[in-house]
N, C-alpha and C. Protein backbone atom coordinates (compact mmCIF):
# COMPACT_ATOMS: atom_id res chain seq x y z
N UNK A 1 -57.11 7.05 -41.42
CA UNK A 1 -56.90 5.62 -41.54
C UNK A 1 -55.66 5.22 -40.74
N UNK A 2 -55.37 4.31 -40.18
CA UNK A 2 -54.84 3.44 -38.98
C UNK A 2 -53.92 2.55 -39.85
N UNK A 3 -52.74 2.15 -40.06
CA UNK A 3 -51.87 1.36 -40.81
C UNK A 3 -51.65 0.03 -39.62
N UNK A 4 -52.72 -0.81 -39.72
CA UNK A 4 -52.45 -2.03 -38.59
C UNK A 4 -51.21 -2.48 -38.21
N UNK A 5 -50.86 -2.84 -37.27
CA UNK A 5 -49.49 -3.14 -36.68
C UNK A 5 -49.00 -4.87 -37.29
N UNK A 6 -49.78 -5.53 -37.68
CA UNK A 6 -48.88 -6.65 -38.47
C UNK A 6 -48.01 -5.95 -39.68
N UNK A 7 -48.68 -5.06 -40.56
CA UNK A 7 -48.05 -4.47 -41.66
C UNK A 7 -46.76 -3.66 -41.20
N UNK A 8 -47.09 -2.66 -40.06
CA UNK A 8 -46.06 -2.17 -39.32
C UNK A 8 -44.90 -2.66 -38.70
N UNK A 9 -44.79 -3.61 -38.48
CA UNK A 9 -43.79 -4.53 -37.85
C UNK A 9 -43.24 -4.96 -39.21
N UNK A 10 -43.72 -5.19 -40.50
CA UNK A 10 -43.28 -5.99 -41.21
C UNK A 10 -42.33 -5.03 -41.87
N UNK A 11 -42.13 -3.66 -41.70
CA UNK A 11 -41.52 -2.59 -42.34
C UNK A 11 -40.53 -2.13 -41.68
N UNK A 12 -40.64 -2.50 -40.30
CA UNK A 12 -39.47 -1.98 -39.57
C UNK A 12 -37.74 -2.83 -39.70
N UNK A 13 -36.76 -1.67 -39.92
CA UNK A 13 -35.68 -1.77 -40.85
C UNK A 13 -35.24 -2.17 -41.50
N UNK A 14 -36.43 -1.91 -42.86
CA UNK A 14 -36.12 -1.69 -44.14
C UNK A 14 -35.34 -0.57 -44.23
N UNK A 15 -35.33 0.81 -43.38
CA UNK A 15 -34.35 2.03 -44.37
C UNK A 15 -32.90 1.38 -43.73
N UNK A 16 -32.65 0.48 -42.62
CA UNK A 16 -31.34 0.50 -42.64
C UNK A 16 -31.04 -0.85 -43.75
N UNK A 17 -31.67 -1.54 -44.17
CA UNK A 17 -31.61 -2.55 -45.83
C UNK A 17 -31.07 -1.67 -46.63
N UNK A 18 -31.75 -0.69 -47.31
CA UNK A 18 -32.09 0.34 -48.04
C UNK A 18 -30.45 1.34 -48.36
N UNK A 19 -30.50 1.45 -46.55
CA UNK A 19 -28.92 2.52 -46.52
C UNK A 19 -27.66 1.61 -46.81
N UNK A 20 -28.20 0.18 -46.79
CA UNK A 20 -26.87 -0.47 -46.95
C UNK A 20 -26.82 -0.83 -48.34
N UNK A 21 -28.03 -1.07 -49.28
CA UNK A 21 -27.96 -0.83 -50.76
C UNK A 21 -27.20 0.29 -51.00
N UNK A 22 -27.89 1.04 -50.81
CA UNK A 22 -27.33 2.30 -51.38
C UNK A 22 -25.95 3.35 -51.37
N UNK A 23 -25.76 3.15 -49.52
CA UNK A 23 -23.91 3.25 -49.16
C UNK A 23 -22.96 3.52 -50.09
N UNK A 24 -22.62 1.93 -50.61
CA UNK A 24 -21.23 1.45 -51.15
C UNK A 24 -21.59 2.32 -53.02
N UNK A 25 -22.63 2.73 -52.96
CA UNK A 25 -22.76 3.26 -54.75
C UNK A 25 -22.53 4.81 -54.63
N UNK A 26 -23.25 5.30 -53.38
CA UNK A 26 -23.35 6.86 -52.96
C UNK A 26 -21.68 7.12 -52.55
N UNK A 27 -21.17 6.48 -51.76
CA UNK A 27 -19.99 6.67 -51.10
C UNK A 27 -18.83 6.53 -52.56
N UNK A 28 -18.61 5.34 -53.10
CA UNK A 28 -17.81 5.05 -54.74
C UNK A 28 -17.96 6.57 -55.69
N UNK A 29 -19.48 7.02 -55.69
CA UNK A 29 -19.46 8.27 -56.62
C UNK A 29 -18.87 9.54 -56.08
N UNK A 30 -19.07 9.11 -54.85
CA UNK A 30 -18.39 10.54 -54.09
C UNK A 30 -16.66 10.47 -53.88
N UNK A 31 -16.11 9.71 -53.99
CA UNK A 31 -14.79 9.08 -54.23
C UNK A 31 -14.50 9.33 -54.96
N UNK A 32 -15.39 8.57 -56.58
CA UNK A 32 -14.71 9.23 -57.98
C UNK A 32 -14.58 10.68 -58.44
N UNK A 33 -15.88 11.39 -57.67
CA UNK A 33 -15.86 12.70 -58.07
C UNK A 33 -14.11 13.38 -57.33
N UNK A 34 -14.51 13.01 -56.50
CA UNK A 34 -13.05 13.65 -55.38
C UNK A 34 -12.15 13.08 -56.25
N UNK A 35 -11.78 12.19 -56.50
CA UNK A 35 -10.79 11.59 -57.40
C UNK A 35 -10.50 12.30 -58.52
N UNK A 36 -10.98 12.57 -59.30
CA UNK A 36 -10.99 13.31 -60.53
C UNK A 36 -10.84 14.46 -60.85
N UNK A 37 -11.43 15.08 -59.62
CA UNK A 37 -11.16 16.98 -59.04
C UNK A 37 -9.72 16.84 -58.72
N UNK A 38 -9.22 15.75 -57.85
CA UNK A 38 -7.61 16.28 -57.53
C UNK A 38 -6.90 15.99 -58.94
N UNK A 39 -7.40 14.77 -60.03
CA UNK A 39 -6.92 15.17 -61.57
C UNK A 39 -6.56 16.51 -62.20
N UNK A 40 -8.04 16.76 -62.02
CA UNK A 40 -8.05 18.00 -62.88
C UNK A 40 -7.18 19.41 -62.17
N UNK A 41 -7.09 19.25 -60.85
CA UNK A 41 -6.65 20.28 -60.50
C UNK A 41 -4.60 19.74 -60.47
N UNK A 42 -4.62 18.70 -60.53
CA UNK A 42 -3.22 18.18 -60.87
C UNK A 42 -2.63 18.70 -62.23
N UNK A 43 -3.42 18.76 -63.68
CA UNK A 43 -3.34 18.33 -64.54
C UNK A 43 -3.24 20.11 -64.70
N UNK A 44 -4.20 20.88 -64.00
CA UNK A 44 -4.08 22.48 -64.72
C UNK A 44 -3.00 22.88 -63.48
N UNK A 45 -2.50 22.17 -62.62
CA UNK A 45 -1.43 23.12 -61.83
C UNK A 45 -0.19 23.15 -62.35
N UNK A 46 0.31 21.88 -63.42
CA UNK A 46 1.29 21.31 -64.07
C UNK A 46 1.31 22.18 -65.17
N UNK A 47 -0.04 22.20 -65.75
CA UNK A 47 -0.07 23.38 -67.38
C UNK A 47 0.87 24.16 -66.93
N UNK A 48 0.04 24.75 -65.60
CA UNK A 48 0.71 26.51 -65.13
C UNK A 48 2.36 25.96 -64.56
N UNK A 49 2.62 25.19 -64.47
CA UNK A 49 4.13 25.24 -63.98
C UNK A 49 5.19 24.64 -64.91
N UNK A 50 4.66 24.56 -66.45
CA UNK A 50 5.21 24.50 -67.28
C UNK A 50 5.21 25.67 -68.27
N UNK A 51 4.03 26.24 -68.05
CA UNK A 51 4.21 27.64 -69.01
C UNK A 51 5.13 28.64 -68.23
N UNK A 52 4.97 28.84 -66.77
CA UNK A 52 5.74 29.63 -66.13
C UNK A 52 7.37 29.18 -66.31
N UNK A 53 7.60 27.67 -66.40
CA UNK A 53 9.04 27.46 -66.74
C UNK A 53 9.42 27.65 -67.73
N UNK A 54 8.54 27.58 -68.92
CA UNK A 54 9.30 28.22 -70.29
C UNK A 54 9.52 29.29 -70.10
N UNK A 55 8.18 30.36 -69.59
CA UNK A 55 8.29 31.65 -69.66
C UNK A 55 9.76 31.89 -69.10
N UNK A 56 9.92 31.62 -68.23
CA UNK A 56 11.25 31.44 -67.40
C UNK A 56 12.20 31.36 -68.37
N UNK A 57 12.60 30.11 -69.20
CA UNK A 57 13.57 29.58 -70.22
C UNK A 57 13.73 30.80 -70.76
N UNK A 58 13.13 31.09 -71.40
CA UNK A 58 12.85 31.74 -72.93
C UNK A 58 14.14 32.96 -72.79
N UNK A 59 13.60 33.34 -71.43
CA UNK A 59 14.77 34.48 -70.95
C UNK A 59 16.15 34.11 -70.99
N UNK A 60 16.68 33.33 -71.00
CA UNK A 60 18.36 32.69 -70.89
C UNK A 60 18.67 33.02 -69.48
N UNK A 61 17.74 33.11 -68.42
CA UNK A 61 18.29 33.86 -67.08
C UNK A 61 18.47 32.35 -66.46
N UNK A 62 19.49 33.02 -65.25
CA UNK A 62 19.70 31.04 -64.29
C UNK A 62 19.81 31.80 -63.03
N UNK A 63 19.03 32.81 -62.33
CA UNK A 63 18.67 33.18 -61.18
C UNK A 63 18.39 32.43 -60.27
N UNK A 64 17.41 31.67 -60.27
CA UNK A 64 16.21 30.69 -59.68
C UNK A 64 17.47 29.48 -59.68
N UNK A 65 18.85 29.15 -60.20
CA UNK A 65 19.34 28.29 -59.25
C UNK A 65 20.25 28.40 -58.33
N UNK A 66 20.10 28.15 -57.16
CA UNK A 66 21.13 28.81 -56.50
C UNK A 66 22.52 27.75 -56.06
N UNK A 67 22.63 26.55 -57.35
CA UNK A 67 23.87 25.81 -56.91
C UNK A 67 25.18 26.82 -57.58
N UNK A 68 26.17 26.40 -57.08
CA UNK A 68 27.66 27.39 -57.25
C UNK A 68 27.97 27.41 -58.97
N UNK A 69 27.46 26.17 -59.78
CA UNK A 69 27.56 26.78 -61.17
C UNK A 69 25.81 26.50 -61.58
N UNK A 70 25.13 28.08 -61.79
CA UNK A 70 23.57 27.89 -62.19
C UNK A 70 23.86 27.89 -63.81
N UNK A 71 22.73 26.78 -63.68
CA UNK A 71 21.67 26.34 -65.25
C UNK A 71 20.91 26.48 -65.58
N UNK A 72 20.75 26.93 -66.75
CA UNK A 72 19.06 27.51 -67.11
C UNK A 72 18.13 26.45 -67.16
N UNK A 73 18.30 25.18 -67.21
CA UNK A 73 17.90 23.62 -67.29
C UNK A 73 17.27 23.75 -65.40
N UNK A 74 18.45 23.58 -64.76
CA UNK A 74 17.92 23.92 -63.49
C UNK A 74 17.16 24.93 -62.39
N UNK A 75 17.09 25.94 -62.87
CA UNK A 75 16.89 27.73 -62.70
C UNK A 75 15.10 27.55 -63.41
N UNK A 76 15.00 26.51 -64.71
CA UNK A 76 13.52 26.31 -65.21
C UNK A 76 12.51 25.25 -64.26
N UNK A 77 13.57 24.40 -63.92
CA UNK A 77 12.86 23.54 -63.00
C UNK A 77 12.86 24.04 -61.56
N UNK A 78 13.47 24.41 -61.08
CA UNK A 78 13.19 25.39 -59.67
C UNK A 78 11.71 26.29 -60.00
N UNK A 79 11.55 26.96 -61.17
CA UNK A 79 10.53 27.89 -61.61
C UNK A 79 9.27 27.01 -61.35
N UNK A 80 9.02 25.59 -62.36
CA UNK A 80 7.89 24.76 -62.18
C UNK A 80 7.70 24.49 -61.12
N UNK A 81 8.57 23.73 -60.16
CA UNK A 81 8.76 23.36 -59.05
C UNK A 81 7.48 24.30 -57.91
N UNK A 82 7.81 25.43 -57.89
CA UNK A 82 7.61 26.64 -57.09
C UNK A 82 6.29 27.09 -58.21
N UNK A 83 6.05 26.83 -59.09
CA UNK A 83 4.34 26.94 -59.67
C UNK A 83 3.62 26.26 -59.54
N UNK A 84 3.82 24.64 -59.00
CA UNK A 84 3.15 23.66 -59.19
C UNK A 84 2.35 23.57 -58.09
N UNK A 85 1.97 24.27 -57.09
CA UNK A 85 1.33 23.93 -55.66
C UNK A 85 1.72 22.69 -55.07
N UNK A 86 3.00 22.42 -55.38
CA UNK A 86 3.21 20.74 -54.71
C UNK A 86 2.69 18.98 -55.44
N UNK A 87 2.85 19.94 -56.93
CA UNK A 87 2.34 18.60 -57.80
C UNK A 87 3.03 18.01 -58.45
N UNK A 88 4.27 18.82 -58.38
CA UNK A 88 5.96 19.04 -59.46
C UNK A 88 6.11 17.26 -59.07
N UNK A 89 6.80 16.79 -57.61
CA UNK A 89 7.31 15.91 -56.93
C UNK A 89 6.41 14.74 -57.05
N UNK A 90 4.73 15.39 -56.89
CA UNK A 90 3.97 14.34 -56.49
C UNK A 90 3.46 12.97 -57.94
N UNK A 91 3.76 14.57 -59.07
CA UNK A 91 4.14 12.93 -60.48
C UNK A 91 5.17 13.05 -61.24
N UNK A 92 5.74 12.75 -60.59
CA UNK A 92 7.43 12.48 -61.42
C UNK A 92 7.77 12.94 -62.44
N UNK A 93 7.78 13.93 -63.21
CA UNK A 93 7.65 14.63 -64.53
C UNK A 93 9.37 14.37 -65.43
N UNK A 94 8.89 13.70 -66.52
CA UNK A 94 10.01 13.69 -67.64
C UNK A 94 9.87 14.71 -68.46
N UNK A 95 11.18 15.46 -68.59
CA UNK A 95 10.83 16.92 -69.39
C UNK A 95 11.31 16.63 -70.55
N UNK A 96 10.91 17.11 -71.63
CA UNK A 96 11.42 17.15 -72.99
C UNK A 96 11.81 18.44 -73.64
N UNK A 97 12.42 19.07 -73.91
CA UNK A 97 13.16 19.91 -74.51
C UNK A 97 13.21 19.99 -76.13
N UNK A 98 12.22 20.76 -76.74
CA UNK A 98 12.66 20.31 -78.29
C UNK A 98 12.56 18.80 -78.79
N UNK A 99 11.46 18.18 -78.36
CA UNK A 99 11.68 16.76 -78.34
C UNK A 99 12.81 15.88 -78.04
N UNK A 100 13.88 16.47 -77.47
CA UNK A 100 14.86 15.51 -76.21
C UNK A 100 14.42 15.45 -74.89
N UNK A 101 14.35 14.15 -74.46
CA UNK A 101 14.29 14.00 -73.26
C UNK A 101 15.37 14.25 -72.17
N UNK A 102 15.15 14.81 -70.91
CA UNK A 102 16.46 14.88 -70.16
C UNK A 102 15.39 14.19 -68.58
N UNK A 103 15.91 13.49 -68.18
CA UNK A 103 15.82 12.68 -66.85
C UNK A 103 15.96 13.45 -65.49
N UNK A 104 17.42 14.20 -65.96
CA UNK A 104 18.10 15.10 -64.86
C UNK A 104 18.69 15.93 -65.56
N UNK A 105 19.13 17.45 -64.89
CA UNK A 105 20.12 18.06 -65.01
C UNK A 105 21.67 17.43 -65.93
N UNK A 106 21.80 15.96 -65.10
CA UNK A 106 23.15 15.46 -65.25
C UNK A 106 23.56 15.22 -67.01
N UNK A 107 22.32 15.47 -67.67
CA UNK A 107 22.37 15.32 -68.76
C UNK A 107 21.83 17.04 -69.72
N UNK A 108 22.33 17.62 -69.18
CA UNK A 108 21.96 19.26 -69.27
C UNK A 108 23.08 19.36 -70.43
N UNK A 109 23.04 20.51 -71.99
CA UNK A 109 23.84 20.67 -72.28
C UNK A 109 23.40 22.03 -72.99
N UNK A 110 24.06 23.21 -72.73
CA UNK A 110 23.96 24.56 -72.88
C UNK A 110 23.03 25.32 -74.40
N UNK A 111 23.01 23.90 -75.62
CA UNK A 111 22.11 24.15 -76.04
C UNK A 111 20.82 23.69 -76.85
N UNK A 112 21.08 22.91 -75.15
CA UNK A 112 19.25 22.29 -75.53
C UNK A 112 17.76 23.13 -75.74
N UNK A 113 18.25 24.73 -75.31
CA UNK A 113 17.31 25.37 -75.55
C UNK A 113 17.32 26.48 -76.74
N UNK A 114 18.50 26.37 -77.48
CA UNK A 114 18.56 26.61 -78.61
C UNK A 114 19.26 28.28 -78.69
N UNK A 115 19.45 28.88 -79.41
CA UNK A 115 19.59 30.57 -79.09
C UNK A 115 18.29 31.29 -79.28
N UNK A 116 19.15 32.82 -79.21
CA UNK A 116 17.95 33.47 -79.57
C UNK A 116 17.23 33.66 -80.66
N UNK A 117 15.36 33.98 -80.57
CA UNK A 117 14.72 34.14 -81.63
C UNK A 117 14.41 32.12 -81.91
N UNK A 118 14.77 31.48 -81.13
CA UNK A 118 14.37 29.65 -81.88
C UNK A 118 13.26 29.32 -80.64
N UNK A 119 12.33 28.22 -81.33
CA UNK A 119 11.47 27.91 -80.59
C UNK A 119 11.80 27.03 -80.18
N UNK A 120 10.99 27.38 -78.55
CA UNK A 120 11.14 26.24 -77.69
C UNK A 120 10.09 25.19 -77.40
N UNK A 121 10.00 24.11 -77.37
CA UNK A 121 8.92 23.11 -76.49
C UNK A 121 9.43 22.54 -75.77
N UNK A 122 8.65 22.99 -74.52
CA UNK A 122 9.18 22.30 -73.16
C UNK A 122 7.82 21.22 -72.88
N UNK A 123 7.75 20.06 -72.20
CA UNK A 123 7.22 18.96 -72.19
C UNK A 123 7.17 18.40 -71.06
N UNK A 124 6.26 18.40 -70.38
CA UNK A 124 6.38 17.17 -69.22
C UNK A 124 5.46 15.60 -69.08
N UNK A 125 6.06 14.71 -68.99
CA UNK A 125 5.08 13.83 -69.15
C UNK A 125 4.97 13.09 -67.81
N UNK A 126 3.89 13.68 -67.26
CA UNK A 126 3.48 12.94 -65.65
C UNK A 126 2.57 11.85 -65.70
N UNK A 127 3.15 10.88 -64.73
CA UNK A 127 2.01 10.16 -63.80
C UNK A 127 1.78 10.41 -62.78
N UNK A 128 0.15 10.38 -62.57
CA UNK A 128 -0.47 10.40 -61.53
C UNK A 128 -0.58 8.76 -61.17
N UNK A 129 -0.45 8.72 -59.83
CA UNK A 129 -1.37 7.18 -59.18
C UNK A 129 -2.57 7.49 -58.56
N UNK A 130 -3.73 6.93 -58.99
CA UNK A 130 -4.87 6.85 -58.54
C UNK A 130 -4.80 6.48 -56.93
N UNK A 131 -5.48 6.96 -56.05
CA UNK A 131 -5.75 6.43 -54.79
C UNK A 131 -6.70 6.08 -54.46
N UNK A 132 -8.08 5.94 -55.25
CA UNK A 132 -9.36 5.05 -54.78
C UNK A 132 -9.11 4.31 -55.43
N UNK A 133 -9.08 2.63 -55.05
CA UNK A 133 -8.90 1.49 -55.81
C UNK A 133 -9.59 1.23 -56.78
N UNK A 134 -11.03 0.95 -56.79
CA UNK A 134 -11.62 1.17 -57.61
C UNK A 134 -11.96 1.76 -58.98
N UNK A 135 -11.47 3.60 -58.80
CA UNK A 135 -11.30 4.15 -59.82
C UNK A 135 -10.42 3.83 -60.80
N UNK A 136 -9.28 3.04 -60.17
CA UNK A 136 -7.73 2.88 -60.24
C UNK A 136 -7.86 1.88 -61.26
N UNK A 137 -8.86 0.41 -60.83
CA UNK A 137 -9.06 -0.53 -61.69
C UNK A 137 -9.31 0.02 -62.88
N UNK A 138 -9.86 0.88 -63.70
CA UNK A 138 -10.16 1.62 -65.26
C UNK A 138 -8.81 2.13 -65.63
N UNK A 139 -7.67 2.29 -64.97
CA UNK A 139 -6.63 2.76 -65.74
C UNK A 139 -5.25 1.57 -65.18
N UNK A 140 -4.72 1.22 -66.26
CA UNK A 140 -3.71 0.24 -66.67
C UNK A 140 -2.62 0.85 -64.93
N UNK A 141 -2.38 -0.06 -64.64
CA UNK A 141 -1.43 -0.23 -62.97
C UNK A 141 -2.33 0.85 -62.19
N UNK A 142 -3.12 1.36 -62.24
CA UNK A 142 -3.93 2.41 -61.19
C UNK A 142 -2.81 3.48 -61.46
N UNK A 143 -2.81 3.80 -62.67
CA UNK A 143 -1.90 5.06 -63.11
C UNK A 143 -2.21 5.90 -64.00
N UNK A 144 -2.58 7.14 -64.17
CA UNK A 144 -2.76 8.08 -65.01
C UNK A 144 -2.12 8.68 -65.47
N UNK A 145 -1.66 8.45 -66.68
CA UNK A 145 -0.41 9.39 -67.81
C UNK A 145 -0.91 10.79 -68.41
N UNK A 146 0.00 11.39 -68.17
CA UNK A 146 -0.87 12.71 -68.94
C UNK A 146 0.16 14.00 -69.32
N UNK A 147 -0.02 14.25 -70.20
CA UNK A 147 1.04 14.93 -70.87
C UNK A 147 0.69 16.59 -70.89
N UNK A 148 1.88 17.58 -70.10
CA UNK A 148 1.27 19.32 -70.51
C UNK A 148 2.75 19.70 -71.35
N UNK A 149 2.55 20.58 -71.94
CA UNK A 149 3.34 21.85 -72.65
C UNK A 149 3.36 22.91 -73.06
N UNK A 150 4.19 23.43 -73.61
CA UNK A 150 4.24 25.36 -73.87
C UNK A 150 5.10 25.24 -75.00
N UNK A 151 4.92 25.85 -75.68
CA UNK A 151 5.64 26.50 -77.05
C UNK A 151 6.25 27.65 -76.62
N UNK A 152 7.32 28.41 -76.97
CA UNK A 152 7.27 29.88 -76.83
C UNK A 152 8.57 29.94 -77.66
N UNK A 153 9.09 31.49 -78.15
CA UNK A 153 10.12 31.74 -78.95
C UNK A 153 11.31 32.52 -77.78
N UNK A 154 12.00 32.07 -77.87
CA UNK A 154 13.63 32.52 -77.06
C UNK A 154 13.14 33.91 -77.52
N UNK A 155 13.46 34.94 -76.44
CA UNK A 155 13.83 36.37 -76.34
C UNK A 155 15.51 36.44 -76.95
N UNK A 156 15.30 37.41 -77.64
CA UNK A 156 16.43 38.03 -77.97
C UNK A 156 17.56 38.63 -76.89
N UNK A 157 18.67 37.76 -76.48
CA UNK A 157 19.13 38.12 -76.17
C UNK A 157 21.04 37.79 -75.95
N UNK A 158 21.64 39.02 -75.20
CA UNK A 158 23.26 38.65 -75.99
C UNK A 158 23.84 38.17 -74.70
N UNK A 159 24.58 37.10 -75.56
CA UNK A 159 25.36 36.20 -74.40
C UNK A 159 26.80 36.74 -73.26
C-alpha cells in the first residue's frame, strides 16, 4: 500500500514539533538528575571529611597545622579540608564542637574538645547553592542546607 502524497506532505515536520515538545522536559530531567548526583556526592564527601577530622581530633595531635603556634581546632580542619575532594570551601561549613559553634579558629579555646576518654561531636552545617535554576526554585534562595557529623570518644592520652 502507497501512503498518497497529500497525507505525506501533511506530516512533514512534525518530529521537529515533537523534538521541541519534548527538549525543554528531557533536557530539565537530565539537569535535575546531574544536579542531585553532585548533592549526593557533596553530602557523602563532607560525611567522610568530618569523620576523618574527628578521627583526627580524638587524637589531641596538631601535626596537620603547620602555622608557628599549631591547634588541634586547626590541624582538624586542615584534615577535612584535604578529605573533602574540594567540597570543604565549596559550602561554607559552620563547625560545632560539643554543640558550640566556632566560625573560625579566632575563637578556638584548648578545651573545646574536652580531655581524655570525653565525647566528642563534631558538626558541620553546609550550604550548598543549587546551579540549575529551576531545581533551585524548590529550595528557599536556591540553597540547600544540610547537616553531617561524627561522634567519637577522645583517646587516652597524656598531656
Amino acid at each position: 500500500m502507497r501512503v498518497p502524497n497529500f497525507l505525506r506532505r501533511r506530516q512533514s515536520g512534525s518530529a521537529v514539533v515533537e523534538m521541541a515538545l519534548v527538549a525543554p522536559v528531557v533536557l530539565l530531567l537530565m539537569f535535575a538528575i546531574l544536579e542531585f548526583s553532585i548533592i549526593f556526592f557533596t553530602t557523602m564527601s563532607m560525611q567522610y571529611a568530618v569523620r576523618e577530622g574527628t578521627r583526627y581530633g580524638i587524637t589531641g595531635r596538631t601535626d596537620q597545622d603547620t602555622s608557628s603556634t599549631p591547634a588541634r581546632f586547626q590541624a582538624m580542619i586542615n584534615v577535612m579540608r584535604n578529605s573533602s575532594a574540594g567540597m570543604y570551601d565549596m559550602v561554607a561549613p559552620v563547625i560545632s564542637v560539643n554543640g558550640a559553634t566556632y566560625a573560625s579558629s579566632a575563637n578556638y579555646s584548648s578545651s573545646m574538645f574536652g580531655g581524655p576518654d570525653d565525647i566528642v561531636v563534631i558538626r558541620l552545617d553546609c550550604t550548598w547553592t543549587l546551579r540549575t535554576p529551576l531545581i533551585g526554585a524548590f529550595f528557599k534562595n536556591g540553597k540547600l542546607n544540610f547537616a553531617v557529623a561524627a561522634t567519637m570518644k577522645n583517646e587516652s592520652w597524656s598531656s
